[in-house]
Protein backbone atom coordinates (compact mmCIF):
# COMPACT_ATOMS: atom_id res chain seq x y z
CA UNK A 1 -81.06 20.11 -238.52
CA UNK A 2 -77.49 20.58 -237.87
CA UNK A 3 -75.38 17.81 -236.89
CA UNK A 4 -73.18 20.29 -235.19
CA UNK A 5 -76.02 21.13 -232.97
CA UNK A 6 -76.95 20.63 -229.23
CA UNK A 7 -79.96 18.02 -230.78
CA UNK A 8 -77.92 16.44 -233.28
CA UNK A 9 -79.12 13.26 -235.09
CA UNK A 10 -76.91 10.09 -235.81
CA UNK A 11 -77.25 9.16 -239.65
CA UNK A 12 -78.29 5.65 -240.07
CA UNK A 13 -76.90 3.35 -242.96
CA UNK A 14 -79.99 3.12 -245.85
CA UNK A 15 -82.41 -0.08 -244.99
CA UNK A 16 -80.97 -3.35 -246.72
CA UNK A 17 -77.57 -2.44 -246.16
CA UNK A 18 -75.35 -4.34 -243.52
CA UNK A 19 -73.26 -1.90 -240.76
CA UNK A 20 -69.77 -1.65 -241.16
CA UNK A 21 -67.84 -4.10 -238.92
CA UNK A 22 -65.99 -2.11 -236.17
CA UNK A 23 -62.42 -2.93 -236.29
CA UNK A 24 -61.33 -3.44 -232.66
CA UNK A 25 -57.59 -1.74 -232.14
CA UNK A 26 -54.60 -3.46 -230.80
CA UNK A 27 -56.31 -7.10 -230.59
CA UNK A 28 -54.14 -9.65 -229.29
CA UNK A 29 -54.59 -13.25 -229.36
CA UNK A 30 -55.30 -15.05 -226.39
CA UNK A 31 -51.57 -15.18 -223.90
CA UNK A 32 -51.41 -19.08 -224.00
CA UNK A 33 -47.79 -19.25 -221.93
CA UNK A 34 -49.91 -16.88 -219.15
CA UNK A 35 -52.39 -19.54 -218.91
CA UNK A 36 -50.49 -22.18 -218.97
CA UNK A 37 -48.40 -20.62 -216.15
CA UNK A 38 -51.53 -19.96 -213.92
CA UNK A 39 -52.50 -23.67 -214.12
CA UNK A 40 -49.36 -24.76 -213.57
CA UNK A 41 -49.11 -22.69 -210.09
CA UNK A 42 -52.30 -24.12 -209.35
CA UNK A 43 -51.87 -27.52 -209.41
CA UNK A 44 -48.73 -26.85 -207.10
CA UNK A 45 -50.59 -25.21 -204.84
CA UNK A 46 -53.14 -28.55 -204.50
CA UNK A 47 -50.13 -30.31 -204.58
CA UNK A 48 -48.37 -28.17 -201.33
CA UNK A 49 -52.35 -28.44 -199.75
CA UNK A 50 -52.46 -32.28 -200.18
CA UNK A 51 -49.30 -32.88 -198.92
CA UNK A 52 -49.69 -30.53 -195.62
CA UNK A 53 -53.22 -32.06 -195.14
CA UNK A 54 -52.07 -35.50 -194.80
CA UNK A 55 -49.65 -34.36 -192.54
CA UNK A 56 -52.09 -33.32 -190.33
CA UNK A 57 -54.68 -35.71 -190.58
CA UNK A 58 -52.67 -38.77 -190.63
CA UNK A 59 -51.73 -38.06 -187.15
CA UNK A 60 -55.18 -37.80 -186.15
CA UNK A 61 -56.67 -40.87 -187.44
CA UNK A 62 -53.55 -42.90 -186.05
CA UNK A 63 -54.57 -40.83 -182.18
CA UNK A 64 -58.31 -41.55 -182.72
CA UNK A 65 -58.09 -45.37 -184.19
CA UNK A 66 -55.56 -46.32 -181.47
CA UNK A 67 -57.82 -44.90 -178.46
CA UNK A 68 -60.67 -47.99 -179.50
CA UNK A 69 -57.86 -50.31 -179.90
CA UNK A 70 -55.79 -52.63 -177.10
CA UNK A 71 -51.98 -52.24 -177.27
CA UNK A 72 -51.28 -55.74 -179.46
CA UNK A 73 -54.28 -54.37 -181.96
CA UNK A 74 -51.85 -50.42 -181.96
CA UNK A 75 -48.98 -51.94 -183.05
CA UNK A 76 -50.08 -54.82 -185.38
CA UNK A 77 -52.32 -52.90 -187.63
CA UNK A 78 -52.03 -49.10 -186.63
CA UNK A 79 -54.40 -47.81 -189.18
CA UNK A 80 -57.03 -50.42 -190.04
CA UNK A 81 -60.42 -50.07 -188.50
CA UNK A 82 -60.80 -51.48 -184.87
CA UNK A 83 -62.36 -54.60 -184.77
CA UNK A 84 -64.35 -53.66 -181.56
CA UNK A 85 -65.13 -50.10 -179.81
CA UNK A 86 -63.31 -50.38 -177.05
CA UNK A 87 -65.16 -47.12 -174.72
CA UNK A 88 -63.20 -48.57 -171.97
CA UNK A 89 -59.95 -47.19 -172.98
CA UNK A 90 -61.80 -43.58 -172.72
CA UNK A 91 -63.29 -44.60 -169.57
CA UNK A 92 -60.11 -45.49 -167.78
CA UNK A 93 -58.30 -42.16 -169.08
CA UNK A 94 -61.43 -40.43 -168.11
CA UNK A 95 -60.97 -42.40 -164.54
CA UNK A 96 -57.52 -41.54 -164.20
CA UNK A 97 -58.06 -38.84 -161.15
CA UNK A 98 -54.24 -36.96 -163.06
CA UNK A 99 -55.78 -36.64 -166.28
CA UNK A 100 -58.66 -34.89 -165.23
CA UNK A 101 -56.88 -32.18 -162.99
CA UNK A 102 -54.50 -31.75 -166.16
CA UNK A 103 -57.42 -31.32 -168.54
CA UNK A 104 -59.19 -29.04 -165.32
CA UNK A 105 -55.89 -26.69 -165.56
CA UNK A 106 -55.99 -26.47 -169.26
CA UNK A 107 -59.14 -25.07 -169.25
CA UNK A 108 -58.56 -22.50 -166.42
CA UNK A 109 -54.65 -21.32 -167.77
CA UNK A 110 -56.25 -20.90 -171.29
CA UNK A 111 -59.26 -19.31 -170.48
CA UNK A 112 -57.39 -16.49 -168.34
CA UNK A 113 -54.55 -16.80 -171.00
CA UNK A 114 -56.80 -16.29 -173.88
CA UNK A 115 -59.23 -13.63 -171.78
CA UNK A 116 -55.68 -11.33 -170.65
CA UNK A 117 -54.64 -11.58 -174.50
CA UNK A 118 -57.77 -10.29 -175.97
CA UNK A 119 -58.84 -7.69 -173.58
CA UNK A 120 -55.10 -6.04 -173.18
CA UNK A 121 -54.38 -6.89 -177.03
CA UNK A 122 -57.38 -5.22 -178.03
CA UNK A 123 -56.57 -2.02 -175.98
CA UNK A 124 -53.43 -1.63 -177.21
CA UNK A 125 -53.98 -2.36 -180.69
CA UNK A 126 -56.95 0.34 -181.13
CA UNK A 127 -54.82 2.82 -179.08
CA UNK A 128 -51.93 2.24 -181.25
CA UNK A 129 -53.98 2.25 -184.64
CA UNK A 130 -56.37 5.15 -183.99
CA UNK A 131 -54.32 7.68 -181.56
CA UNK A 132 -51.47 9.53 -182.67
CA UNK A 133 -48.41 10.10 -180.04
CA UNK A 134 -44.82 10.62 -179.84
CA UNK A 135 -43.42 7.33 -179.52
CA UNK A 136 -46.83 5.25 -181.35
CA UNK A 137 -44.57 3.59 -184.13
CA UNK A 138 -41.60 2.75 -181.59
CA UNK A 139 -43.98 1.13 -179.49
CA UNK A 140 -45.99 -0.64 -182.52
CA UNK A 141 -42.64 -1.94 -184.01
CA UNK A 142 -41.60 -3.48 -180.39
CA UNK A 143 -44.79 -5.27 -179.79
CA UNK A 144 -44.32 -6.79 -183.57
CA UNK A 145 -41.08 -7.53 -183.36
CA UNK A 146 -41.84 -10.17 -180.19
CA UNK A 147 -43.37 -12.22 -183.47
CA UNK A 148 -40.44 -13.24 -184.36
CA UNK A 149 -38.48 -14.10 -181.13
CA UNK A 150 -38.62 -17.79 -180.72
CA UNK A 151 -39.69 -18.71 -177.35
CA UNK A 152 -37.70 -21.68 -176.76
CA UNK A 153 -34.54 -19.23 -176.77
CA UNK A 154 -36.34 -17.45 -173.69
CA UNK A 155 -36.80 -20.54 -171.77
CA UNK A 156 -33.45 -19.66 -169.64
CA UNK A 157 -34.22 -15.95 -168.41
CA UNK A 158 -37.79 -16.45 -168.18
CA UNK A 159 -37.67 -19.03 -165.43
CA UNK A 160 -35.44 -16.79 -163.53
CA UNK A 161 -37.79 -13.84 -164.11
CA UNK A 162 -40.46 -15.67 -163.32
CA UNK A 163 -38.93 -17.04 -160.15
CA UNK A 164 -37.70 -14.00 -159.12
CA UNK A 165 -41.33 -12.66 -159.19
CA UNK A 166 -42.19 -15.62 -157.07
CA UNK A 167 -44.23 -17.05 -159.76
CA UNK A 168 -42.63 -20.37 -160.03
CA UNK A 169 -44.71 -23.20 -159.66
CA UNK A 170 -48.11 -21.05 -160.36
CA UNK A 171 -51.12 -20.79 -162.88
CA UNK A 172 -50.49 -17.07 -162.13
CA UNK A 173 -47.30 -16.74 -163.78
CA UNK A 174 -47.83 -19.29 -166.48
CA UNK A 175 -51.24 -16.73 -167.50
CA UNK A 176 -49.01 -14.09 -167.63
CA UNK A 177 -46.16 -15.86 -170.10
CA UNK A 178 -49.05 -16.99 -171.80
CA UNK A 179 -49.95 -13.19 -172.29
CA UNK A 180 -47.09 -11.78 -173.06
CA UNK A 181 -46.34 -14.40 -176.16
CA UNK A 182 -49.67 -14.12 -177.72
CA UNK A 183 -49.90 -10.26 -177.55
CA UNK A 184 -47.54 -9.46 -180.26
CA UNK A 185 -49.72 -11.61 -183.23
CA UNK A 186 -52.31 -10.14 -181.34
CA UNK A 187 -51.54 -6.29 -181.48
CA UNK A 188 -50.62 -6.67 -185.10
CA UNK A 189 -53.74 -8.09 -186.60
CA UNK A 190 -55.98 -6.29 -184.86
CA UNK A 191 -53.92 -2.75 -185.39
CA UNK A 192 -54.37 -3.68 -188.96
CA UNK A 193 -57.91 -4.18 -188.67
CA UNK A 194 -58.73 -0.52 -186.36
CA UNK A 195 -57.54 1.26 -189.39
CA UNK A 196 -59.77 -0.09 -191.50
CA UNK A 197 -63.15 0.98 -189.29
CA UNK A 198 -64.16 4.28 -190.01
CA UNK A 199 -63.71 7.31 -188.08
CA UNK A 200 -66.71 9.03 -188.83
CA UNK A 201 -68.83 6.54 -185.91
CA UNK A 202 -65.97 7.15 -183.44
CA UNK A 203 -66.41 10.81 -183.70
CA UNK A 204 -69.77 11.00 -183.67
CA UNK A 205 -69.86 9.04 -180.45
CA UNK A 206 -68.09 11.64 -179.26
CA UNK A 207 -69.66 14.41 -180.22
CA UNK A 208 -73.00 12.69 -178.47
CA UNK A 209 -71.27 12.48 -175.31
CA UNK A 210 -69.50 8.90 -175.15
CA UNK A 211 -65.93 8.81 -173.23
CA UNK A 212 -63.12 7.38 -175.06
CA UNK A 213 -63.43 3.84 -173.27
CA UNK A 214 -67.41 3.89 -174.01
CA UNK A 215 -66.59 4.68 -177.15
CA UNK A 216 -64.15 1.79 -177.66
CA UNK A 217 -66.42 -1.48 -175.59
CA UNK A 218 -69.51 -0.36 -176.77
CA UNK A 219 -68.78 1.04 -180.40
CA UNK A 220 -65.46 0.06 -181.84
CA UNK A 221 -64.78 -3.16 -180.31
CA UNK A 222 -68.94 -4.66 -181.61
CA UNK A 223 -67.13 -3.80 -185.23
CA UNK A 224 -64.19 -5.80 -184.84
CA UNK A 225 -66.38 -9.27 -184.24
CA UNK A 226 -64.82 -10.68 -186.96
CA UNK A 227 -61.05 -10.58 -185.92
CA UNK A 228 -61.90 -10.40 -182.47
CA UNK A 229 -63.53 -14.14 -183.03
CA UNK A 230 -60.65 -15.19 -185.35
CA UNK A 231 -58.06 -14.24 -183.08
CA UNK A 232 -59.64 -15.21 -180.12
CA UNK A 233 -59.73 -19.07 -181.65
CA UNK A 234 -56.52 -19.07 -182.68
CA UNK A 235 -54.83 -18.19 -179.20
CA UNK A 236 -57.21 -20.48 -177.85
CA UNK A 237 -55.79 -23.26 -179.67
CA UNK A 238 -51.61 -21.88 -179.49
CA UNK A 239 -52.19 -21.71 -175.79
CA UNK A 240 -54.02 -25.33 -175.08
CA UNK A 241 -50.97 -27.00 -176.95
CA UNK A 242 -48.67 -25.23 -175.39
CA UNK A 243 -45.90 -27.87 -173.91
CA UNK A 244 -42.47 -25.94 -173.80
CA UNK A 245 -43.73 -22.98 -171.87
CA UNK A 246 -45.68 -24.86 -168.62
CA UNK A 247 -42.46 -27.86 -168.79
CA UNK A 248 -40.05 -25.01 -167.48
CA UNK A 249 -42.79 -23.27 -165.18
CA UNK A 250 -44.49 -25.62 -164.13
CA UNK A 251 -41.41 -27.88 -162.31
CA UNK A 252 -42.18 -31.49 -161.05
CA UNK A 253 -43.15 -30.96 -157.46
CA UNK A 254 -46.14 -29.22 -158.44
CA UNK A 255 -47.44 -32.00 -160.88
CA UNK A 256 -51.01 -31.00 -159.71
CA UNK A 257 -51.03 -27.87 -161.42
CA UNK A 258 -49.76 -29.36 -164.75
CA UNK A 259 -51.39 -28.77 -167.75
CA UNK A 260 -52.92 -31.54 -170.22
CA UNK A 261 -50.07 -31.57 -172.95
CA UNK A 262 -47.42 -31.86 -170.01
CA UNK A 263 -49.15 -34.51 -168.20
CA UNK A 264 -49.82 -36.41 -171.05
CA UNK A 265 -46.26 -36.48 -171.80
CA UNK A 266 -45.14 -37.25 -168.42
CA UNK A 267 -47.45 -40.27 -167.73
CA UNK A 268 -46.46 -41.80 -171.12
CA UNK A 269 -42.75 -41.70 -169.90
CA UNK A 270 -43.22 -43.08 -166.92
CA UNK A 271 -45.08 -46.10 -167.94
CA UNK A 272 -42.21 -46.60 -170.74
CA UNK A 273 -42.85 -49.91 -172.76
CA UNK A 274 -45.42 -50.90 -170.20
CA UNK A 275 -48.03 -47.93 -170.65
CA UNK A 276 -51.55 -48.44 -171.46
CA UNK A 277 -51.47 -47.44 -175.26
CA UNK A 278 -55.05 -47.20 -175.51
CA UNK A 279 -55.66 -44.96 -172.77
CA UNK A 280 -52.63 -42.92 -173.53
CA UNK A 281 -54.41 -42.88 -176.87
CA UNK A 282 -58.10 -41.85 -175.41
CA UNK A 283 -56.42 -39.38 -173.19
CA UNK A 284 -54.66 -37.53 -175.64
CA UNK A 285 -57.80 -37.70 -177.65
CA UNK A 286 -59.62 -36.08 -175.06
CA UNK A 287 -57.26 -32.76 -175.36
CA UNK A 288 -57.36 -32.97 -179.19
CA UNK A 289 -61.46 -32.79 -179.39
CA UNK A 290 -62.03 -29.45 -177.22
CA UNK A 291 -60.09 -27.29 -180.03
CA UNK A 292 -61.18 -29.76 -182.96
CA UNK A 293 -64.87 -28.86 -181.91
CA UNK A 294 -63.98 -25.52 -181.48
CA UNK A 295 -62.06 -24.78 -184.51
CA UNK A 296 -65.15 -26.42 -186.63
CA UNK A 297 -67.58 -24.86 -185.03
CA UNK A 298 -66.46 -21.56 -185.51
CA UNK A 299 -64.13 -21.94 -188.81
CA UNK A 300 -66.91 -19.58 -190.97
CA UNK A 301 -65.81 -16.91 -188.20
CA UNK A 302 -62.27 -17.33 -188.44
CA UNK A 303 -62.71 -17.11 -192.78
CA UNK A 304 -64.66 -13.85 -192.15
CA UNK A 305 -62.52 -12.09 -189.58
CA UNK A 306 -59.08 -13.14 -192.17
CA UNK A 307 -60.59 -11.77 -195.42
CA UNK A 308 -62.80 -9.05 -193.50
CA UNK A 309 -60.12 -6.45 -192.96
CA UNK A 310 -58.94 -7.47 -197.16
CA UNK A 311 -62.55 -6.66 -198.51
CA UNK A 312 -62.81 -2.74 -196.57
């Protein structure tokens, strides 16, 4: 037969003999310097990691071991175990009838905070990523560019604007600030993350019938769990720390609608060198646990809904 044929045959060496070695082309040895490089970057980046996660954690044990310790016990040996549990330093904060209306508007301002944020965030990032209009990128661009505004150079003309609204003083206006800050980190990520659904669902939801806002609560918006959930933690916890914002809203002859950071703050300058250090301690425990639990909790969420809109 042919080897030119449609059914040609490969020729195999005669038995006993070994196959030619195939010379691979171009070979190059192994890039040493690239390696070397890589690991170097590496252990900088542990380096950068260990360094920021002290940061944050020595703070943390120093707030939790001083809230079972008496003041003497705080300052003598900050960060040695406590030689007794003492609950009653969480029981007296817990007692204290201005820590619990703090810690009672916390939850209410963030909760309408972080609800506004996601439901008018979400609207206006899918119109914005899946609609095309005159205007779309202007309006994108704006909403992005309130990222990097710092808010403590707003501090001035927003207490006049909010005054001037009448909204001095109120959990009303301090949800809407709230609002308007977190919506631009808001709008972006999930814009980003629209684009990546596909279009395909939304238009066949049409096609069976579905209005544009069924379309989007009921279709689109189930898709975007993943940055939905992310997003939704992390405003949750930008918006519980929150002290600048609610110090210039929230003026001192309302102290019963500050929040827990302000309070916190307020009660430990008052006391001055006289202030109960454990409770102090204990209270400001008591606002660090809520997004502590939280954040662990739902950190697999917040890891999926960051990489999600990556891997499409």
């Amino acid at each position: 037969m042919s080897s030119k044929g449609p059914m040609a045959v490969r020729e195999l060496p005669p038995p006993g003999t070994e196959p030619t070695p195939v010379r691979v082309q171009n070979e190059r040895p192994p890039d040493t310097n690239a390696r070397r490089d890589v690991r170097l970057f590496t252990g900088l980046a542990h380096l950068v990691l260990a360094i920021w996660a002290l940061i944050v954690i020595v703070p943390l044990l120093f707030t939790f071991l001083g809230s079972f310790k008496d003041t003497e016990e705080i300052f003598s040996s900050p960060f040695t175990l406590p030689h007794a549990l003492r609950w009653d330093n969480w029981t007296r904060a817990w007692e204290n009838a201005y820590v619990r209306q703090y810690l009672l508007n916390s939850v209410v301002v963030t909760f309408f905070g972080v609800a506004g944020t996601m439901l008018f965030g979400s609207l206006a990032a899918y119109t914005l990523a899946r609609y095309r209009f005159r205007g779309n990128r202007a309006i994108y661009y704006m909403f992005v560019s309130g990222m990097t505004f710092p808010v403590f150079l707003a501090l001035v003309p927003l207490f006049f604007v909010v005054k001037n609204l009448g909204l001095l003083g109120t959990h009303t206006g301090l949800v809407l600030v709230y609002i308007s800050y977190s919506l631009p980190f808001t709008i972006f990520f999930l814009a980003a993350y629209f684009t990546t659904l596909p279009s395909e669902i939304a238009e066949a939801a049409f096609v069976d019938g579905c209005s544009h806002a069924r379309t989007f609560f009921q279709i689109m918006l189930p898709m975007a769990k993943p940055a939905v959930v992310s997003l939704t933690i992390f405003n949750v916890l930008g918006q519980w720390n929150q002290y600048l914002i609610p110090l210039v809203l929230l003026p001192g002859n309302v102290q019963d609608k500050w929040v827990l950071p302000q309070g916190i703050a307020s009660i430990t300058t008052a006391a001055g060198n006289q202030a109960d250090w454990g409770g102090l301690f204990a209270a400001l425990s008591m606002s660090i646990l809520p997004v502590l639990v939280i954040y662990v909790i739902f950190q697999r969420q917040i890891q999926a809904g960051l990489t999600s809109g990556a891997l499409k």
